[in-house]
Protein backbone atom coordinates (compact mmCIF):
# COMPACT_ATOMS: atom_id res chain seq x y z
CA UNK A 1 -9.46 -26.91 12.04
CA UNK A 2 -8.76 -26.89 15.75
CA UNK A 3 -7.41 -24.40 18.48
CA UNK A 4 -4.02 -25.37 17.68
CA UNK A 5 -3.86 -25.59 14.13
CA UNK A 6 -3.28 -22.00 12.40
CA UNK A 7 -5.16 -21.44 9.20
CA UNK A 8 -2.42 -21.49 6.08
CA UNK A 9 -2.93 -18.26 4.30
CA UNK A 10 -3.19 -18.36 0.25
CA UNK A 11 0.06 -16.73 -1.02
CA UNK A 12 -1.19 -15.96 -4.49
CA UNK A 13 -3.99 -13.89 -2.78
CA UNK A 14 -6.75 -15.44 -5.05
CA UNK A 15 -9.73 -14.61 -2.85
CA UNK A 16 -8.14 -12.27 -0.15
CA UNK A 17 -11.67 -10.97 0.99
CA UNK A 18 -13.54 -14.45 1.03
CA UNK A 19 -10.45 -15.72 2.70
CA UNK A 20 -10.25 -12.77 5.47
CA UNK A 21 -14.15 -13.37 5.61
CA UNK A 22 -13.48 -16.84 7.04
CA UNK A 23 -10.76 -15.99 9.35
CA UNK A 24 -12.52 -13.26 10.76
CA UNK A 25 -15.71 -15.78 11.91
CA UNK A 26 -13.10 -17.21 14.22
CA UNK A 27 -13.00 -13.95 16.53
CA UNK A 28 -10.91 -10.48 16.62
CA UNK A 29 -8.24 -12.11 15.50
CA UNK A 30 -7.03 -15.82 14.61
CA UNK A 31 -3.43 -17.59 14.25
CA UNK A 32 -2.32 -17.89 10.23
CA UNK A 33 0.47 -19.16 8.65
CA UNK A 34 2.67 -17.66 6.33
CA UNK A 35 4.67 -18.98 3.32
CA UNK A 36 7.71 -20.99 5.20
CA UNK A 37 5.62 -22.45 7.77
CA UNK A 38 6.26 -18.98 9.91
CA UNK A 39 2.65 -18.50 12.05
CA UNK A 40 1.39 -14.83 13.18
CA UNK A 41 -1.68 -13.79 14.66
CA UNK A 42 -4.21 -11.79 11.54
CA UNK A 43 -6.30 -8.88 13.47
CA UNK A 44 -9.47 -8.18 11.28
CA UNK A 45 -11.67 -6.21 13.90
CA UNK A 46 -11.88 -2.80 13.57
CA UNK A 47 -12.11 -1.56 16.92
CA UNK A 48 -9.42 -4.29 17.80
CA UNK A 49 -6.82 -3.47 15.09
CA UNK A 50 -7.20 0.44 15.73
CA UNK A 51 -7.05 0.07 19.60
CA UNK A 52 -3.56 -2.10 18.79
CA UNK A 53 -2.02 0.50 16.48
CA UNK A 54 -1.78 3.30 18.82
CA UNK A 55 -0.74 0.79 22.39
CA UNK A 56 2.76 1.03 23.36
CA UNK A 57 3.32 -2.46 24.04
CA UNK A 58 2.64 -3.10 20.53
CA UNK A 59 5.72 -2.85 18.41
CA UNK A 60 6.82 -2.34 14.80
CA UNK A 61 10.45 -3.39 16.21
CA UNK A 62 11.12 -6.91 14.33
CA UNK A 63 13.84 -7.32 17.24
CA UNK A 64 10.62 -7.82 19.49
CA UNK A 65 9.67 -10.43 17.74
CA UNK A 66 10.61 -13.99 19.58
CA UNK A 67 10.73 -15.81 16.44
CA UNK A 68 13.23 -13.86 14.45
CA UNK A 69 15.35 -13.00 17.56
CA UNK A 70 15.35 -16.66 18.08
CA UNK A 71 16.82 -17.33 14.86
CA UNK A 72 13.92 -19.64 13.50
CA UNK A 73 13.58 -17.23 10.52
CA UNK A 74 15.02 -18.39 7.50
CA UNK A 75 17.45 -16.23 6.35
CA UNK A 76 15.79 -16.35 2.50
CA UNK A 77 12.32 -16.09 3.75
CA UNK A 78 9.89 -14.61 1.30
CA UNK A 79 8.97 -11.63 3.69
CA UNK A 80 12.34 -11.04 4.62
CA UNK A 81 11.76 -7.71 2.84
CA UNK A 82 9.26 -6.65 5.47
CA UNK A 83 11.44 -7.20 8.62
CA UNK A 84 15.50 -6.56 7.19
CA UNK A 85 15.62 -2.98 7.02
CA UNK A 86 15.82 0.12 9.74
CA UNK A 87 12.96 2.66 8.87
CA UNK A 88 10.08 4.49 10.18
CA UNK A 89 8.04 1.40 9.06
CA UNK A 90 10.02 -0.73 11.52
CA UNK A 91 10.40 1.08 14.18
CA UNK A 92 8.76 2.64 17.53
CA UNK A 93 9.24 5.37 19.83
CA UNK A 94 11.59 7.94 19.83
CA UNK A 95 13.43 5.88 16.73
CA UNK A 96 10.49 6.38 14.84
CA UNK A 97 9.57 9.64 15.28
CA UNK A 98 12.92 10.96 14.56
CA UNK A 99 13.44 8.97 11.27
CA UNK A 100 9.57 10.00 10.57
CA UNK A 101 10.82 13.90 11.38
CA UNK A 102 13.69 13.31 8.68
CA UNK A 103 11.01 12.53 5.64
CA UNK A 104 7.91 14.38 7.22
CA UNK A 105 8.39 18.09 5.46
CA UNK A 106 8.86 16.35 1.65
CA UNK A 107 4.78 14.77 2.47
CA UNK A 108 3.25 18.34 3.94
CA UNK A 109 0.31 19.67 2.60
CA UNK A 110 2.14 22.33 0.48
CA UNK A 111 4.45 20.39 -0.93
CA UNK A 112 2.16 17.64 -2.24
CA UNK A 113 -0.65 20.32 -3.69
CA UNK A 114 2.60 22.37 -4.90
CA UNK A 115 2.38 18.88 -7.28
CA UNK A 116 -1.07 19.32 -8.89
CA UNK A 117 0.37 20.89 -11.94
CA UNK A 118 2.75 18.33 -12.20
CA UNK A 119 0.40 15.12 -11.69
CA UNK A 120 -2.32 16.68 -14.04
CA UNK A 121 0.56 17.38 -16.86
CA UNK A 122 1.70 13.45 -16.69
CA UNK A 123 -1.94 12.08 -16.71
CA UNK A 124 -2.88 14.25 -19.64
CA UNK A 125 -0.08 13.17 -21.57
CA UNK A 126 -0.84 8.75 -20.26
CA UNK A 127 -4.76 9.18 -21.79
CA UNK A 128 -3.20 11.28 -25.19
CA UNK A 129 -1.50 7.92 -24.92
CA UNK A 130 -4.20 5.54 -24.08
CA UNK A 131 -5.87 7.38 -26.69
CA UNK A 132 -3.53 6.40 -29.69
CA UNK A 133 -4.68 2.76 -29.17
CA UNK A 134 -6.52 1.05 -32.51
CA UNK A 135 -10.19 0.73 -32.02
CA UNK A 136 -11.75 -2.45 -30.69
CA UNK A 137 -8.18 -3.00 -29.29
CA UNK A 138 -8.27 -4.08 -25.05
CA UNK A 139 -5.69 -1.44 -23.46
CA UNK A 140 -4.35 -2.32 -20.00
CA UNK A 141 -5.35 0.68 -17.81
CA UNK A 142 -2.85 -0.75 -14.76
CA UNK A 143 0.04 -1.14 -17.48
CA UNK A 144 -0.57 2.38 -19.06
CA UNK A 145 -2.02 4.58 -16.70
CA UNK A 146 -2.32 3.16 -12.83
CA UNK A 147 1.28 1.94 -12.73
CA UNK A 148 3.00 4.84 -14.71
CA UNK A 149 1.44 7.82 -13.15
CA UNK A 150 2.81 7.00 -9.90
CA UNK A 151 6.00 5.75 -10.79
CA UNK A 152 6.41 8.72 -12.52
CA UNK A 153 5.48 10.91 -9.51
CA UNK A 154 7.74 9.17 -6.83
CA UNK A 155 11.09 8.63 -8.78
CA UNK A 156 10.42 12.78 -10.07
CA UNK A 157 10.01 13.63 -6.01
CA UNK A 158 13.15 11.76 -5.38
CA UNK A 159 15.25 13.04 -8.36
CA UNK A 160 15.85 9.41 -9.66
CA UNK A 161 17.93 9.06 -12.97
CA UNK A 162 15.55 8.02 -15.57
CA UNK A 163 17.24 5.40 -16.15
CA UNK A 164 16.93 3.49 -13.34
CA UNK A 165 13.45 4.73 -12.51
CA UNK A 166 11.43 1.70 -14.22
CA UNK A 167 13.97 -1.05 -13.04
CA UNK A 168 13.61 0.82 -9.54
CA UNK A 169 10.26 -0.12 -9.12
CA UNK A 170 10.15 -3.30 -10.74
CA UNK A 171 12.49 -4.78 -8.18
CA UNK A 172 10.23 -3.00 -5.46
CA UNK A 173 7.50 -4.83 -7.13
CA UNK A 174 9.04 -8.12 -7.14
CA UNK A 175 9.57 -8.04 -3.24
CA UNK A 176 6.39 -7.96 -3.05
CA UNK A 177 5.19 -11.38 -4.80
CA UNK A 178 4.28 -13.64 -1.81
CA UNK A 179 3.42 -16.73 -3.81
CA UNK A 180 7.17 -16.37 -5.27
CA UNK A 181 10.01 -19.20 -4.58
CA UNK A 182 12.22 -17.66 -1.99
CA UNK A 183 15.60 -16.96 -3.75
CA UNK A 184 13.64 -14.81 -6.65
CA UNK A 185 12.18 -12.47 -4.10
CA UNK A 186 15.39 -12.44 -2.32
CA UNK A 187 17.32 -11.63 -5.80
CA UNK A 188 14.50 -8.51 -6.42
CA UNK A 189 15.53 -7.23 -2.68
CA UNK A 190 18.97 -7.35 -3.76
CA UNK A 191 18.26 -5.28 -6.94
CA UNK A 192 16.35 -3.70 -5.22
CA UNK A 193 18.99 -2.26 -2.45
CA UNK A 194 21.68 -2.24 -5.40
CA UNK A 195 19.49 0.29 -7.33
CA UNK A 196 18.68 2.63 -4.25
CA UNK A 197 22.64 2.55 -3.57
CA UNK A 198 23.30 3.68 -7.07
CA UNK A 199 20.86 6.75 -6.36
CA UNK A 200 22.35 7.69 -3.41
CA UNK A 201 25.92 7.76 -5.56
CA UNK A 202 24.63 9.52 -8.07
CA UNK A 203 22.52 12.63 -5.79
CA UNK A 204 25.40 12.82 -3.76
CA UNK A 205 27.35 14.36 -7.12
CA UNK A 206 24.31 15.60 -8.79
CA UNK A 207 22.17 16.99 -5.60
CA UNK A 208 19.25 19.16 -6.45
CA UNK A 209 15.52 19.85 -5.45
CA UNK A 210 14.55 16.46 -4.58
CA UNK A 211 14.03 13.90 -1.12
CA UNK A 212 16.80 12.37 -1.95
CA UNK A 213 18.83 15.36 -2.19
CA UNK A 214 17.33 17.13 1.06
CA UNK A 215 18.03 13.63 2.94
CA UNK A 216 21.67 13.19 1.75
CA UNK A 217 22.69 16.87 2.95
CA UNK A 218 20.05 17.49 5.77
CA UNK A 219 17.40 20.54 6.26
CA UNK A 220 20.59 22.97 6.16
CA UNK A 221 24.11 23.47 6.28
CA UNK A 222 23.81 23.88 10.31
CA UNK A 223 21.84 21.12 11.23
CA UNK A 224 23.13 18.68 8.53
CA UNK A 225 22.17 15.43 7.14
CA UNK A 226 19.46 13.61 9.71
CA UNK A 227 19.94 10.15 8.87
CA UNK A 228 22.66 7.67 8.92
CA UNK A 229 23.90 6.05 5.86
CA UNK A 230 22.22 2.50 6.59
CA UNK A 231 18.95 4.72 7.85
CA UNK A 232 19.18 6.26 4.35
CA UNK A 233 19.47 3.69 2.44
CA UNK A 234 16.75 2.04 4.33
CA UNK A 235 14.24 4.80 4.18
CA UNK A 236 14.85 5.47 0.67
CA UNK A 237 13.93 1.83 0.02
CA UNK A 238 10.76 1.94 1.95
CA UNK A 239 9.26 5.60 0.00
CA UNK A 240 10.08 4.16 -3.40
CA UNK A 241 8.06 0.63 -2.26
CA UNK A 242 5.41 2.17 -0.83
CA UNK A 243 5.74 5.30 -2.58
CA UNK A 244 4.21 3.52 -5.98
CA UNK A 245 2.77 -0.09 -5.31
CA UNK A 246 -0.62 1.33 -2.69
CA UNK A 247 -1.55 4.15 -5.13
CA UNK A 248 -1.41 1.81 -8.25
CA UNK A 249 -3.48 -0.21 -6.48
CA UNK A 250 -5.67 2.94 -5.42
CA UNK A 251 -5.94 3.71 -8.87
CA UNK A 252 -6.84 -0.15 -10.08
CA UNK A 253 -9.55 -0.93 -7.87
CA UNK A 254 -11.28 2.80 -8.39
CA UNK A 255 -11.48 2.64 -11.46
CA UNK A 256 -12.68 -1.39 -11.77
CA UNK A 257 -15.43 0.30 -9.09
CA UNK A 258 -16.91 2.72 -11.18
CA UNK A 259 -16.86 -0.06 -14.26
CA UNK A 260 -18.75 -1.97 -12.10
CA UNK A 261 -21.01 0.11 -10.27
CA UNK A 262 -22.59 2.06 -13.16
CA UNK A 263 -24.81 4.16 -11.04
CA UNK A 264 -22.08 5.15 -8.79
CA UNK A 265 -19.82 6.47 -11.72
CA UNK A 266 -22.59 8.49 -13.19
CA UNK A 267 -23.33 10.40 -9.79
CA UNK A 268 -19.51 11.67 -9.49
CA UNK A 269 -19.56 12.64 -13.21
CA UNK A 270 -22.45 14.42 -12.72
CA UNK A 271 -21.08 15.89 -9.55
CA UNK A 272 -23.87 14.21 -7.37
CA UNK A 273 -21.20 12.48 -5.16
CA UNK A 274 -18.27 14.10 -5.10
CA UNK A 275 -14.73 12.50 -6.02
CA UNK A 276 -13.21 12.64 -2.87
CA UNK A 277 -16.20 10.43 -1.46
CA UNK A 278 -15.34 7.94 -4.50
CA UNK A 279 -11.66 8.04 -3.53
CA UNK A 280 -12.13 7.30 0.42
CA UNK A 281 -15.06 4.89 0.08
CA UNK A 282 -12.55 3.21 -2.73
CA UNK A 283 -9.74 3.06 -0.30
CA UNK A 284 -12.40 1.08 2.44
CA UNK A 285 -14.01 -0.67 -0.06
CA UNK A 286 -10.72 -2.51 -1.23
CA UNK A 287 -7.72 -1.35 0.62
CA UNK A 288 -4.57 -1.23 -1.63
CA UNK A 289 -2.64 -2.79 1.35
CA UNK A 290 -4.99 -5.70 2.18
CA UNK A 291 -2.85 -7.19 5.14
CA UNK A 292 -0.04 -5.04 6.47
CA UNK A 293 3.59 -6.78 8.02
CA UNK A 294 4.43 -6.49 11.15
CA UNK A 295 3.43 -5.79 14.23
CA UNK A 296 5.14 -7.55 17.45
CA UNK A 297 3.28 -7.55 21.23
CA UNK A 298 5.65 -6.94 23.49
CA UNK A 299 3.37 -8.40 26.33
CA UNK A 300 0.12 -10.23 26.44
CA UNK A 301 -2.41 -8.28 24.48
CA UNK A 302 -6.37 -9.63 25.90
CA UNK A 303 -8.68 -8.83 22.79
CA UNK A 304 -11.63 -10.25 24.19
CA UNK A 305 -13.79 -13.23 23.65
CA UNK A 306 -11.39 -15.26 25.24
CA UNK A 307 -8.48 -14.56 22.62
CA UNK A 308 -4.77 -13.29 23.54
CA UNK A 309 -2.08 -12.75 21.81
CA UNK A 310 1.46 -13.94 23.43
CA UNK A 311 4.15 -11.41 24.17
CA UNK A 312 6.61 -12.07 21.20
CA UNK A 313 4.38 -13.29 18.78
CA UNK A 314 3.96 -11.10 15.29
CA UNK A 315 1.02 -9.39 14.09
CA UNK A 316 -0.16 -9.28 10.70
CA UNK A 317 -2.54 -6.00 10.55
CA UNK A 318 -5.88 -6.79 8.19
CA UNK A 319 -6.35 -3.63 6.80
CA UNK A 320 -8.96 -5.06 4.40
CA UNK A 321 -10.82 -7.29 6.96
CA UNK A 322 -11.16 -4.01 9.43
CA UNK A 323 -12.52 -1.92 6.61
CA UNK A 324 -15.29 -4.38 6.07
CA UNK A 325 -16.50 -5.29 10.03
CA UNK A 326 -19.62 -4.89 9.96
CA UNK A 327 -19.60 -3.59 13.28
CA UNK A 328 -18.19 -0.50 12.66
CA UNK A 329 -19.15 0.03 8.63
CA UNK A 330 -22.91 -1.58 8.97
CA UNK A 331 -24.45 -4.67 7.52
CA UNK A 332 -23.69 -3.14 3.95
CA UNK A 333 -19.86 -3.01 4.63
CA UNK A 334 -19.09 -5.84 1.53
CA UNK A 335 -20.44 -3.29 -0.56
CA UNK A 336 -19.28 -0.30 -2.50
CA UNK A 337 -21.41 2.87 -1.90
CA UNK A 338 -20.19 6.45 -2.19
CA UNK A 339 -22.53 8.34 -0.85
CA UNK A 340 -23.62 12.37 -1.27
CA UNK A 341 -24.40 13.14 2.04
CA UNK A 342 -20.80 13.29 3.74
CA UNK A 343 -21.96 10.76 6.04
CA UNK A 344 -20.55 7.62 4.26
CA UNK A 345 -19.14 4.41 6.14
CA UNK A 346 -16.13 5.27 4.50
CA UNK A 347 -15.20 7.35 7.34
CA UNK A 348 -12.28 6.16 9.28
CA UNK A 349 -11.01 3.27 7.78
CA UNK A 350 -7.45 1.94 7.98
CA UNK A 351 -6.50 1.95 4.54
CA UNK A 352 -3.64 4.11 5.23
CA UNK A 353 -2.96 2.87 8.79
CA UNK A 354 -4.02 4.80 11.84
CA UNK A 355 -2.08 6.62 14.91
CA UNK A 356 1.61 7.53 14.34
CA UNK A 357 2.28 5.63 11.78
CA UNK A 358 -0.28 6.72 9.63
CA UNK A 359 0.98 6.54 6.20
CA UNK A 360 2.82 9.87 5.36
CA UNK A 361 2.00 9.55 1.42
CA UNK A 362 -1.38 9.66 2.10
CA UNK A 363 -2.21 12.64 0.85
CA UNK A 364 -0.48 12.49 -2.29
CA UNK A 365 -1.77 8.92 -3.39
CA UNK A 366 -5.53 10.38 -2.51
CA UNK A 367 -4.33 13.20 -4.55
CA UNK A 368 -2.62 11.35 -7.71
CA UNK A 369 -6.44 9.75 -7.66
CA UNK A 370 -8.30 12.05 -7.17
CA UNK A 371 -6.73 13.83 -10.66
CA UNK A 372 -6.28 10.46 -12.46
CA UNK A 373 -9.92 8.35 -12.00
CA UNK A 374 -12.37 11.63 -13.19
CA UNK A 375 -9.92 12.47 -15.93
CA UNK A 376 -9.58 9.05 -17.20
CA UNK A 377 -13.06 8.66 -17.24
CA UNK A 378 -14.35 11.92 -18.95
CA UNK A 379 -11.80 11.54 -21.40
CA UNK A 380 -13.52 8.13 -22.52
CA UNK A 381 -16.80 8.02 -21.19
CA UNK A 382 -18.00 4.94 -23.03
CA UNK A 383 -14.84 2.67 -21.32
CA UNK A 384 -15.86 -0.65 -20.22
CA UNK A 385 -14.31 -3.71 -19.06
CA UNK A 386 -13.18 -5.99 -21.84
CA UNK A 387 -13.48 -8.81 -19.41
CA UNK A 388 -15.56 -9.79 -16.58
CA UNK A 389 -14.69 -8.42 -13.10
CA UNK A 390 -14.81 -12.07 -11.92
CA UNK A 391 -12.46 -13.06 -14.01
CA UNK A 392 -9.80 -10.51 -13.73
CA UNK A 393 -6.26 -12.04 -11.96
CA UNK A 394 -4.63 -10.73 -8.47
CA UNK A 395 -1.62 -9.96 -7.81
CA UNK A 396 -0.04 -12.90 -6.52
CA UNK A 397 0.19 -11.84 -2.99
CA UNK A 398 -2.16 -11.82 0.28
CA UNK A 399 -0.36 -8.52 1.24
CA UNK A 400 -0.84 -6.40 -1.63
CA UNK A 401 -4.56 -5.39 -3.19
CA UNK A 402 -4.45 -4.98 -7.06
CA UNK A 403 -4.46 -6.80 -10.24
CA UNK A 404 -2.33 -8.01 -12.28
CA UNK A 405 -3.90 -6.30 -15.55
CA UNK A 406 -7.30 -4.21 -15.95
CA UNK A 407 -7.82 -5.25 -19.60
CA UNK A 408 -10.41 -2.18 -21.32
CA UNK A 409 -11.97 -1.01 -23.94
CA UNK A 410 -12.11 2.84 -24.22
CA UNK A 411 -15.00 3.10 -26.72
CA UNK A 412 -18.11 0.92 -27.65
């Protein structure tokens, strides 16, 4: 490889950590290119990346990116998802912090430990499930109890139908294949749009206790609805895709943790290490979002060692590569180790994003596994993997952190 030649990231996101590993010798940050030929700059430092999320003249505006607003975007490019719609993902400023304002009270502490009851009911009744299956038959833990539990939770906060609940979220999945042919991401973002439109029909005539509801009308009669009905849609679209996909993942990697760190599960069973040490050092460890779309520099941005990053030029944020510079998380960081002592390298990683646009879920996707991982494993404390970690398949996408299955066995 030379100075001019970007490296061409994997889109079925095969060996995202060996490949961020190799990008990351190259400096703070290195040129990559995306499915479609399009080339952005990957940030893996730690200090870099966090020091970039909270500068002004970095931007979550796609209209600041020279390459779009050029028109050398294909129209049916694979990530179009990340860059065609108006939220608080995609925007800066005073924009963002108004749309954030809108959805902001439906994430507060109350509301999400208000939930508690609610999360452990719907786990209990997933293992009485998981429980049901014959013995010395593999179960699929993300099929029957990381994906459900918070699909389940999401489409109940927004008051979705059940019946469009599961094909709801499999569109939102399907946006998020990067290794898939253009068109058939294109046709999930469709769906996907379609579906949130239908919801929006149907809360307008059946409002109730919900987001959805409290969005469509507004805090109260006096100050009225906050959002526009293109800012609706568009937010809508963005809680139910991110409102499922990063805890499933959350929830996935845990749990294949513990299976594979013996020691480590016994301490938080034991109450040695407690679970919300497992949890964050989980979310570092492997970061459900592994690279995070877009960010845009709106001038010259110096990282050091000799590397800039052109005003205009797109930023693709390595969540997973920061979380594992071993300049900020110690020569261990490739390692999984929840400690006891409150002290852990787990502090302050990125997993969730950093400065204002800190992921406002947060707190309920630590909470959904924080309730699901001890459960699940108490209720079936001889589960083991029913193959071997190696061989278990991604997800086919370098944005996204999970697997495709997590094939078990819940008893010897």
């Amino acid at each position: 490889m030379t100075d001019n030649q970007p490296i061409v990231l994997d889109p079925t996101g095969t060996d995202i950590h060996g490949e961020i590993a190799r990008i990351r010798d190259l400096g703070p940050a290195a040129r990559v290119e995306l499915p479609g030929g399009v080339v952005v700059w990957m940030v893996t430092d730690y200090a870099v990346l966090r020091r970039l999320m909270t500068d002004p003249q970095v931007s979550k505006d796609p209209q600041d990116w020279t390459t779009l607003r050029e028109g050398r975007i294909p129209a049916d490019w694979v990530m179009t998802p990340w860059i065609g719609l108006r939220n608080m993902l995609r925007s800066s400023g005073a924009e963002h912090a108004r749309l954030r304002k809108a959805v902001g009270p439906a994430f507060g502490p109350r509301r999400v430990q208000g939930l508690q009851p609610r999360i452990e009911a719907i786990v209990a009744d997933l293992l009485d499930g998981l429980a049901k299956t014959p013995e010395g038959e593999i179960a699929d833990l993300r099929a029957d109890f990381a994906r459900p539990l918070p699909i389940k939770v999401i489409t109940e906060l927004m008051g979705v139908p059940a019946e469009i609940g599961t094909p709801l979220c499999h569109a939102a999945d399907g946006t998020l294949d990067t290794s898939a042919p253009p068109e058939q991401v294109q046709q999930a973002f469709m769906t996907l749009l379609s579906l949130v439109g239908e919801l929006i029909a149907y809360k307008r005539e059946h409002l109730g206790d919900d987001l959805t509801s409290t969005l469509i009308t507004g805090p109260d009669e006096e100050t009225g609805p906050l959002l526009s009905d293109q800012e609706l849609l568009d937010t809508l679209t963005l809680i139910i895709s991110a409102g499922h996909e990063t805890t499933v993942n959350l929830i996935d990697q845990t749990i294949l943790a513990l299976l594979t760190h013996p020691r480590a599960r016994d301490e938080a069973l034991a109450g040695a290490v407690e679970w919300e040490e497992v949890i964050e050092e989980s979310l570092r460890w492997q970061s459900p979002i592994a690279n995070m779309p877009f960010r845009y520099a709106r001038t010259d941005l110096d990282l050091g060692g000799g590397v800039c990053i052109p005003a205009g030029e797109a930023i693709l944020a390595s969540f997973a590569g920061a979380n594992r510079d071993r300049n900020s998380f110690g020569g261990n960081a490739d390692e999984f180790h929840p400690t006891a002592d409150g002290e852990d390298s787990s502090k302050g990683h990125l997993a969730f994003g950093y400065g204002m646009h800190h992921c406002l879920g947060a707190p309920l996707a630590r909470l959904e596994a924080r309730i699901a991982v001890p459960a699940l494993l108490s209720r079936f404390p001889k589960l083991r993997l029913a193959a071997a970690a190696g061989e278990l398949r991604p997800m086919p996408t370098f944005v996204m952190n999970g697997h495709s299955s997590l094939p078990v066995l819940l008893s010897a």
